[in-house]
PDB file of N, CA and C in Angstrom:
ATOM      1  N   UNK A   1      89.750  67.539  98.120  1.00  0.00           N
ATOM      2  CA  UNK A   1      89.719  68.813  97.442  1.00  0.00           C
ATOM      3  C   UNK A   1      88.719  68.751  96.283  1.00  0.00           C
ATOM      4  N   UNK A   2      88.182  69.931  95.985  1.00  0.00           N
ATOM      5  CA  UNK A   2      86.736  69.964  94.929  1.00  0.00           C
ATOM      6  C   UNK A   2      87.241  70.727  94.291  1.00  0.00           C
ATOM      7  N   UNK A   3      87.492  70.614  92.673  1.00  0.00           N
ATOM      8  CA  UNK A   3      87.813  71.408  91.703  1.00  0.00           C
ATOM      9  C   UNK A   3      86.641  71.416  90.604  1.00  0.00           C
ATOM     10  N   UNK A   4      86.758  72.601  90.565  1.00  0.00           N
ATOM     11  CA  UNK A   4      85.752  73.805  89.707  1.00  0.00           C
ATOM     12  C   UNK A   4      86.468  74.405  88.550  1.00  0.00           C
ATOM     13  N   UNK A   5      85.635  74.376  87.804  1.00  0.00           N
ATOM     14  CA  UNK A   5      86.260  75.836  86.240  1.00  0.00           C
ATOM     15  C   UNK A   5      84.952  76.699  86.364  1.00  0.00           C
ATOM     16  N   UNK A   6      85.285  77.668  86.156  1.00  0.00           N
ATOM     17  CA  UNK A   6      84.611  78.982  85.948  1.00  0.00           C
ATOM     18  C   UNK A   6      84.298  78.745  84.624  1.00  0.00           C
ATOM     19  N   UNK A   7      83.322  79.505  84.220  1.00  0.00           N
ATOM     20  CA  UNK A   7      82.747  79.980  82.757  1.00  0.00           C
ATOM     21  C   UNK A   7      83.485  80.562  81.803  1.00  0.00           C
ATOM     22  N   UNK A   8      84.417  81.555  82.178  1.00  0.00           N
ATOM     23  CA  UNK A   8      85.319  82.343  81.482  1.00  0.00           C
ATOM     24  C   UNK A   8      86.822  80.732  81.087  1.00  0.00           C
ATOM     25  N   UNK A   9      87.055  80.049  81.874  1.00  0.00           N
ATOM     26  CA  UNK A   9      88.274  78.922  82.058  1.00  0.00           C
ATOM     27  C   UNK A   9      87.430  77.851  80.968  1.00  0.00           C
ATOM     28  N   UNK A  10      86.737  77.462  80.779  1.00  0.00           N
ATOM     29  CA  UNK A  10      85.925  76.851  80.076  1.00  0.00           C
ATOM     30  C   UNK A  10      85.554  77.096  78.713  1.00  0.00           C
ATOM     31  N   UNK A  11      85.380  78.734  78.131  1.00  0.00           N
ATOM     32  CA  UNK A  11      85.549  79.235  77.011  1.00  0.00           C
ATOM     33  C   UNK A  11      87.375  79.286  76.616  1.00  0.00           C
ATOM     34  N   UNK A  12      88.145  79.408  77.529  1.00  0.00           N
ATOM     35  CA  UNK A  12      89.656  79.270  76.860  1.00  0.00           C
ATOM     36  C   UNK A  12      89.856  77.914  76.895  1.00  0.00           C
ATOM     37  N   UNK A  13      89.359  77.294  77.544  1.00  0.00           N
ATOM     38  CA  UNK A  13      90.475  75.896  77.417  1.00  0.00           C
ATOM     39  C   UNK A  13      89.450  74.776  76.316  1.00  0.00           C
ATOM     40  N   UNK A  14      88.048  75.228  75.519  1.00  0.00           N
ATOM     41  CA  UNK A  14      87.933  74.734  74.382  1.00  0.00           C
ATOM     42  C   UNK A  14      89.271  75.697  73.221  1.00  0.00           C
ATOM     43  N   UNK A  15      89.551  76.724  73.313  1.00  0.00           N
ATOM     44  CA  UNK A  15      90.352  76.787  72.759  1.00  0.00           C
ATOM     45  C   UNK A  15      92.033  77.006  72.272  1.00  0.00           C
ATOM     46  N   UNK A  16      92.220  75.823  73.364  1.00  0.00           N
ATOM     47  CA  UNK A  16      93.638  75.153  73.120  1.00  0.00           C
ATOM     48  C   UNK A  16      93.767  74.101  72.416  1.00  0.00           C
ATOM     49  N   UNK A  17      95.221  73.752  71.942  1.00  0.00           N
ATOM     50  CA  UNK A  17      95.542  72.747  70.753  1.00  0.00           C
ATOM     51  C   UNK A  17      95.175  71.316  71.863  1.00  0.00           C
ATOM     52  N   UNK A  18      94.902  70.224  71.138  1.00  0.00           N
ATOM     53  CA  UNK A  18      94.834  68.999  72.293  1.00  0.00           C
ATOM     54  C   UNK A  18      95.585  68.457  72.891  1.00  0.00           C
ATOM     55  N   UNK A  19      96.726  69.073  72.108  1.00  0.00           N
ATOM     56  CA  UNK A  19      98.404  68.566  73.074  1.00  0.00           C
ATOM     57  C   UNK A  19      98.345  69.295  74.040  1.00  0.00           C
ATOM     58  N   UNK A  20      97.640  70.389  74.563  1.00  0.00           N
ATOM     59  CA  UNK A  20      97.702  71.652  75.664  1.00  0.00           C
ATOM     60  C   UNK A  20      96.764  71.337  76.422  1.00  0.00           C
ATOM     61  N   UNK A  21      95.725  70.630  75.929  1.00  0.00           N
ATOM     62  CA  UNK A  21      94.561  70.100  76.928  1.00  0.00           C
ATOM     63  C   UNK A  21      95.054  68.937  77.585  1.00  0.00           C
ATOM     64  N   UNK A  22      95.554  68.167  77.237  1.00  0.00           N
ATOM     65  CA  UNK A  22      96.106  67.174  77.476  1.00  0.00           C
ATOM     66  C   UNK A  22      97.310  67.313  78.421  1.00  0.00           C
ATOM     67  N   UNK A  23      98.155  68.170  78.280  1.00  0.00           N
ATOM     68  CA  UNK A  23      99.048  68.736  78.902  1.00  0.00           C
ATOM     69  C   UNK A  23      98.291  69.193  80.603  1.00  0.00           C
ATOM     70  N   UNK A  24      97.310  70.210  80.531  1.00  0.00           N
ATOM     71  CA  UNK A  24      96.796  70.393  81.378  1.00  0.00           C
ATOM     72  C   UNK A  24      96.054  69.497  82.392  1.00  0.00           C
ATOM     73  N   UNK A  25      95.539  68.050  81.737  1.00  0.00           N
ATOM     74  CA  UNK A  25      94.880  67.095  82.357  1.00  0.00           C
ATOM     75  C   UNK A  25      96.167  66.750  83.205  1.00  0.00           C
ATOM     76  N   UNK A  26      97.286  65.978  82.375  1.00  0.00           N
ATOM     77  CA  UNK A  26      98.389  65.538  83.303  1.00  0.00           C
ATOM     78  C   UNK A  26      98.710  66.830  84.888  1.00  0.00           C
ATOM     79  N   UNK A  27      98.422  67.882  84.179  1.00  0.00           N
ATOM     80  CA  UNK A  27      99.156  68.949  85.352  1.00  0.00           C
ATOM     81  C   UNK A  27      97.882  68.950  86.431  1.00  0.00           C
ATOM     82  N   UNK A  28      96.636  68.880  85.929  1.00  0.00           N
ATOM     83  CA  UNK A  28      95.374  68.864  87.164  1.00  0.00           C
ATOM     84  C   UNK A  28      95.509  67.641  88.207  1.00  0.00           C
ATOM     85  N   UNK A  29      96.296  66.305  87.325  1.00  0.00           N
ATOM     86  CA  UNK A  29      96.306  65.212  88.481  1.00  0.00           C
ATOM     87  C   UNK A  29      97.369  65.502  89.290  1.00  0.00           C
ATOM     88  N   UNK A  30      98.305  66.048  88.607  1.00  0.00           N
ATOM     89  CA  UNK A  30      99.404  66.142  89.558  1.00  0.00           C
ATOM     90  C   UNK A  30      99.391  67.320  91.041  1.00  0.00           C
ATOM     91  N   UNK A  31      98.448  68.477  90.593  1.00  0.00           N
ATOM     92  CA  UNK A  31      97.751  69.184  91.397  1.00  0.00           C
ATOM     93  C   UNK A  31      96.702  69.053  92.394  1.00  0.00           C
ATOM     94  N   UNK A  32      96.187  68.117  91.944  1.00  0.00           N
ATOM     95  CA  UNK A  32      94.887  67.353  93.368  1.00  0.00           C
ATOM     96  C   UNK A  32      96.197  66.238  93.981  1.00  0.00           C
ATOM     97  N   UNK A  33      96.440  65.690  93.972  1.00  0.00           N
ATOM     98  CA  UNK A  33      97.826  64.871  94.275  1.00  0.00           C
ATOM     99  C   UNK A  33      98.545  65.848  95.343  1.00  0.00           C
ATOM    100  N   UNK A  34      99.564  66.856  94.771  1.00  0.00           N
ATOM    101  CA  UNK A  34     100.251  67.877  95.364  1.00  0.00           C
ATOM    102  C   UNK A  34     100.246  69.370  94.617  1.00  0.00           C
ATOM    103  N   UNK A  35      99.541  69.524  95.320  1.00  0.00           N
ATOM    104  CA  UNK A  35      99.082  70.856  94.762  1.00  0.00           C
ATOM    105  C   UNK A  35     100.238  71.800  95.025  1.00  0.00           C
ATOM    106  N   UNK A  36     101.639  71.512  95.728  1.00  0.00           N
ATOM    107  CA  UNK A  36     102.958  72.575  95.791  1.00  0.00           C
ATOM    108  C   UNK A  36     104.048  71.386  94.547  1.00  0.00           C
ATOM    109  N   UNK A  37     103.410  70.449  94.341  1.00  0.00           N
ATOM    110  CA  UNK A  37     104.980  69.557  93.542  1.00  0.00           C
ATOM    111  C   UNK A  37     105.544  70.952  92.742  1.00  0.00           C
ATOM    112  N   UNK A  38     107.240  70.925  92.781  1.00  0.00           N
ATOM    113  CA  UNK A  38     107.355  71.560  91.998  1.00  0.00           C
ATOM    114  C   UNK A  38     107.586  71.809  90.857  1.00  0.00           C
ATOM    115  N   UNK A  39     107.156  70.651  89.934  1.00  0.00           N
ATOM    116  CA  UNK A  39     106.649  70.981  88.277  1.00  0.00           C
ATOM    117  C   UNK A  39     105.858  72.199  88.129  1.00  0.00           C
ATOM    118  N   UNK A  40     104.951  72.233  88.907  1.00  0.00           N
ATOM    119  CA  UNK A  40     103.743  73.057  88.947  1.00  0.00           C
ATOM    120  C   UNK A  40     104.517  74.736  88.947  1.00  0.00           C
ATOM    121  N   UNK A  41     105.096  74.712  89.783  1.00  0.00           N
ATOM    122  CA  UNK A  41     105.768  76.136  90.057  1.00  0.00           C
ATOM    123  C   UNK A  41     104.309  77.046  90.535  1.00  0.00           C
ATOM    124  N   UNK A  42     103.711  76.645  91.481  1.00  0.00           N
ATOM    125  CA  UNK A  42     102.933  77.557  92.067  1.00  0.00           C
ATOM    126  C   UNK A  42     102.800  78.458  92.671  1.00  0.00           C
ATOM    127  N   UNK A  43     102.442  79.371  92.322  1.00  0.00           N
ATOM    128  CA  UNK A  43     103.052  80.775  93.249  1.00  0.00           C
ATOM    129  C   UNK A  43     101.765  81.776  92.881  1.00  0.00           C
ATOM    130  N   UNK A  44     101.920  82.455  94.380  1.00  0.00           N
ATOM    131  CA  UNK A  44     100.700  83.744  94.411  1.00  0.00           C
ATOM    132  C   UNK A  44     100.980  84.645  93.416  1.00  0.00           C
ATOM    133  N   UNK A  45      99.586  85.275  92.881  1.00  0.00           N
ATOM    134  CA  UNK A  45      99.698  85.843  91.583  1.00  0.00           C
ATOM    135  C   UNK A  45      99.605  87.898  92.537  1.00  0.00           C
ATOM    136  N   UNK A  46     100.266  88.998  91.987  1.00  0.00           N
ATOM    137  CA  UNK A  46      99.752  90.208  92.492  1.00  0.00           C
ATOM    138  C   UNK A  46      98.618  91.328  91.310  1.00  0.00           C
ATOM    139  N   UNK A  47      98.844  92.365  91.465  1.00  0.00           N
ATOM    140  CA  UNK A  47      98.105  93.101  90.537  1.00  0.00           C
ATOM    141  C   UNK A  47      96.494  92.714  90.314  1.00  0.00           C
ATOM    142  N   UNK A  48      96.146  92.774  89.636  1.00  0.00           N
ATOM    143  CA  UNK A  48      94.470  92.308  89.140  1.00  0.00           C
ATOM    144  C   UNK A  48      94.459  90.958  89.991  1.00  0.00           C
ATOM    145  N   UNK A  49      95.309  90.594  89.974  1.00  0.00           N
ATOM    146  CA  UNK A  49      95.135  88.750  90.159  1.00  0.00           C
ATOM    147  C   UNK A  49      95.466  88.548  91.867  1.00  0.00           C
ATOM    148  N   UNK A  50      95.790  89.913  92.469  1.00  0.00           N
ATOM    149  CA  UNK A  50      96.239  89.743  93.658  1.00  0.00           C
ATOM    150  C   UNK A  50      94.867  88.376  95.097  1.00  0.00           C
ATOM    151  N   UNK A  51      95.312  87.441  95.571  1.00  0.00           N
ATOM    152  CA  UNK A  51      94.471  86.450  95.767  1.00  0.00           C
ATOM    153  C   UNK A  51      94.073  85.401  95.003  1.00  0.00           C
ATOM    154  N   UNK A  52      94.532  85.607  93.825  1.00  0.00           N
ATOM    155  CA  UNK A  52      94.864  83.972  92.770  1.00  0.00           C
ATOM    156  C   UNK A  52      96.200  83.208  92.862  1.00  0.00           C
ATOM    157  N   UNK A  53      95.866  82.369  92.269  1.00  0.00           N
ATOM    158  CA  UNK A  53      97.550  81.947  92.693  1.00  0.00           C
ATOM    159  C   UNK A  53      97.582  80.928  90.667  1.00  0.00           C
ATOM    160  N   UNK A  54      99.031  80.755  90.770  1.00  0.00           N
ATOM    161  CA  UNK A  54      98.871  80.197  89.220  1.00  0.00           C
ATOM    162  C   UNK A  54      99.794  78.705  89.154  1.00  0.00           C
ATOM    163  N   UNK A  55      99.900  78.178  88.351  1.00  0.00           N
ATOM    164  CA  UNK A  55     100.246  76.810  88.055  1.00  0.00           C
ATOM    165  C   UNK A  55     100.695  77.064  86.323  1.00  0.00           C
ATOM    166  N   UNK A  56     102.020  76.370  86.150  1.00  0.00           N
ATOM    167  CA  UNK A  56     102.247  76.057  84.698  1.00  0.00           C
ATOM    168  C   UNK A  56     102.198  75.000  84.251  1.00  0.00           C
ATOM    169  N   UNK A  57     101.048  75.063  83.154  1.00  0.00           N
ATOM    170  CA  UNK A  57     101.046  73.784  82.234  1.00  0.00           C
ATOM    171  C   UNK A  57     101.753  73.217  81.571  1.00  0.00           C
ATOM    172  N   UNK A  58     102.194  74.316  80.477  1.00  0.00           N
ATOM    173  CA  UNK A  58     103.260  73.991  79.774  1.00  0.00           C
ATOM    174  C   UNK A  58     104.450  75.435  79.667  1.00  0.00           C
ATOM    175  N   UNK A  59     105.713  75.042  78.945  1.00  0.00           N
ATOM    176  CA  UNK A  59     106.412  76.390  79.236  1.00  0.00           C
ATOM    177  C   UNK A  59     105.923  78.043  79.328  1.00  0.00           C
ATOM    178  N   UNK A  60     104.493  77.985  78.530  1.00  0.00           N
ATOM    179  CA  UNK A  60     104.079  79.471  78.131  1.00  0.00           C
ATOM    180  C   UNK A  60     102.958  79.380  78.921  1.00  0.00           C
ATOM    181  N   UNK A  61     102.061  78.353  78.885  1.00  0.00           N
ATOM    182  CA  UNK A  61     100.443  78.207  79.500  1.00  0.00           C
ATOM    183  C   UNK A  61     100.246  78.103  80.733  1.00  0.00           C
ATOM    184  N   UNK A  62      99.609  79.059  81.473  1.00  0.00           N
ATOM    185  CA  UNK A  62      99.410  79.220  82.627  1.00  0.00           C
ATOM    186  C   UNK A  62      98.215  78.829  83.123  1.00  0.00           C
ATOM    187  N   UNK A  63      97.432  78.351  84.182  1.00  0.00           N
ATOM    188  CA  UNK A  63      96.449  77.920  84.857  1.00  0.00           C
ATOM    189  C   UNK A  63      96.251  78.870  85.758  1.00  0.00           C
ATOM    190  N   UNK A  64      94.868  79.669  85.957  1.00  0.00           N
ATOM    191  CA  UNK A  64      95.063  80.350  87.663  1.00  0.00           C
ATOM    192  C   UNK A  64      93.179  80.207  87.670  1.00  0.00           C
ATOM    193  N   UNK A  65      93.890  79.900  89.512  1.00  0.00           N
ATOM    194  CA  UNK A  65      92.713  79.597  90.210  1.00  0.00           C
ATOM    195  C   UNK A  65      92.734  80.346  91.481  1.00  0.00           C
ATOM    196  N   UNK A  66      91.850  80.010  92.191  1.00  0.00           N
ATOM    197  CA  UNK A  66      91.337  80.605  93.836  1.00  0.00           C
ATOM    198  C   UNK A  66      91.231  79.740  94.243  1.00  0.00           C
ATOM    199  N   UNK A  67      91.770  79.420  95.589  1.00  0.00           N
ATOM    200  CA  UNK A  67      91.487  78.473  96.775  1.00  0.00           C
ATOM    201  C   UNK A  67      90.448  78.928  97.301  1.00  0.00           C
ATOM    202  N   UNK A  68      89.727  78.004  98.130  1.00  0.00           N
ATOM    203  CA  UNK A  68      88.563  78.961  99.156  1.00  0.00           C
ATOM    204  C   UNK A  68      88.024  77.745  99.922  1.00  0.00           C
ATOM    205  N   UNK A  69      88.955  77.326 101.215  1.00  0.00           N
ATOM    206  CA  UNK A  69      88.952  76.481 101.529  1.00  0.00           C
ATOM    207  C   UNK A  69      89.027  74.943 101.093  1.00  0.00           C
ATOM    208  N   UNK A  70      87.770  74.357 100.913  1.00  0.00           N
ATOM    209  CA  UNK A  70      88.043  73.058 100.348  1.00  0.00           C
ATOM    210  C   UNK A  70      87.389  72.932  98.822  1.00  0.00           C
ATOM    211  N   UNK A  71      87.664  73.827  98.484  1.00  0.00           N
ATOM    212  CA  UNK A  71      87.073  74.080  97.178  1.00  0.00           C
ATOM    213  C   UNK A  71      88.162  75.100  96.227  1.00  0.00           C
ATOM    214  N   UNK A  72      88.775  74.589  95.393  1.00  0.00           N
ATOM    215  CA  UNK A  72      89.600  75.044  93.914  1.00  0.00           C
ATOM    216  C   UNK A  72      88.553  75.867  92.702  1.00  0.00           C
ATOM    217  N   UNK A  73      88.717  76.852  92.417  1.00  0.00           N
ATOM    218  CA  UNK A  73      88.000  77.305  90.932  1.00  0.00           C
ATOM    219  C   UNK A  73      89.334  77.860  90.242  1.00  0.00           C
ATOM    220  N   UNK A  74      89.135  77.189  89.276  1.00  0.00           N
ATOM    221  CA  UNK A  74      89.969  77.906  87.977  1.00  0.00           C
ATOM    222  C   UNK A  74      89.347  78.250  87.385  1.00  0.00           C
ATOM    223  N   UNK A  75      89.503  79.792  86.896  1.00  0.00           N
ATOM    224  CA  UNK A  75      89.280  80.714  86.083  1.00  0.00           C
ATOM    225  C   UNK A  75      90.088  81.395  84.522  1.00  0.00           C
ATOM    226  N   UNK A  76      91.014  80.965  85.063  1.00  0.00           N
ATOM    227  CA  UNK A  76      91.915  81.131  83.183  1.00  0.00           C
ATOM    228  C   UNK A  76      92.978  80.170  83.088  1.00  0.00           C
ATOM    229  N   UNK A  77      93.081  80.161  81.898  1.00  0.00           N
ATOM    230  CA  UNK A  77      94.235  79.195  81.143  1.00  0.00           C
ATOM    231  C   UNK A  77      94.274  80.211  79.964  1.00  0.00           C
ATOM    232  N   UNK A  78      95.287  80.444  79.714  1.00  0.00           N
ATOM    233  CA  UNK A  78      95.961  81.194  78.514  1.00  0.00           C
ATOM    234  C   UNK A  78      97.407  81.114  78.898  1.00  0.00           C
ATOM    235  N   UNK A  79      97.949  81.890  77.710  1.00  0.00           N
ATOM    236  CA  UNK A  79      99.520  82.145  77.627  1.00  0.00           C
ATOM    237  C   UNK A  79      99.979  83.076  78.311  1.00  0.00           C
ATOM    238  N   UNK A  80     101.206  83.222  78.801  1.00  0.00           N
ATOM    239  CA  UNK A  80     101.684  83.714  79.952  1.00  0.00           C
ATOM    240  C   UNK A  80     101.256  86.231  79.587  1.00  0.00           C
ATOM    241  N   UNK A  81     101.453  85.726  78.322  1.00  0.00           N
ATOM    242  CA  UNK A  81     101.648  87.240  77.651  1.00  0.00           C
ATOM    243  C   UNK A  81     100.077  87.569  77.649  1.00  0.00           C
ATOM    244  N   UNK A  82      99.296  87.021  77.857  1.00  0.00           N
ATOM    245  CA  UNK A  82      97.429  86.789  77.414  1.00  0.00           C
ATOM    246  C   UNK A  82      97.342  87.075  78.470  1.00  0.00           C
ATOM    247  N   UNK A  83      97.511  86.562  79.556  1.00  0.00           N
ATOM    248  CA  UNK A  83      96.755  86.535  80.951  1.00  0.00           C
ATOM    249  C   UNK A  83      97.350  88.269  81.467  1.00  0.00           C
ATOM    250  N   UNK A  84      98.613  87.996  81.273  1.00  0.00           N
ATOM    251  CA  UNK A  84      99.292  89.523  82.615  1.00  0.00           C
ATOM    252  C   UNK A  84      99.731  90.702  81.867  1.00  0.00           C
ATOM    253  N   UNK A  85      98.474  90.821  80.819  1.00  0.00           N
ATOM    254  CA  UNK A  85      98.339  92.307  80.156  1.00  0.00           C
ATOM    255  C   UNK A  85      98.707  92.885  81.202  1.00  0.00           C
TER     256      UNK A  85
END
């Protein structure tokens, strides 16, 4: 599997605390590993996001990406209330 960040995922996740980056590193290995474990709680996203699917980092911080075959892009990391205006 080939994982990607988008441009927009890259401007939020310089600005998280380093316990949240860090947080997120542990959750990316555990995601190339098993991308359904269920720490992750992965589940298809609808609305705007309908065809993303999301991953939790930490209790509030969310991860969402696009599959597209053998290739992963994540596009946001923010807080659960940030992302699903």
């Amino acid at each position: 599997m080939i994982v990607r960040v988008h441009k927009n995922f890259e401007k939020q996740y310089k600005k998280l605390k380093k316990t949240e980056k860090d947080k997120f590193k542990e959750r990316i290995n555990i995601f190339i590993t098993d991308e359904f474990n269920p720490i992750l709680n992965n589940h298809p996203l609808r609305g705007k996001y309908l065809g993303y699917r999301s991953i939790n980092v930490t209790g509030d911080l969310r991860a969402i990406y696009k599959r597209e075959e053998n290739l992963t892009i994540f596009v946001a990391v923010n807080s659960h209330s940030n992302l699903y205006r």
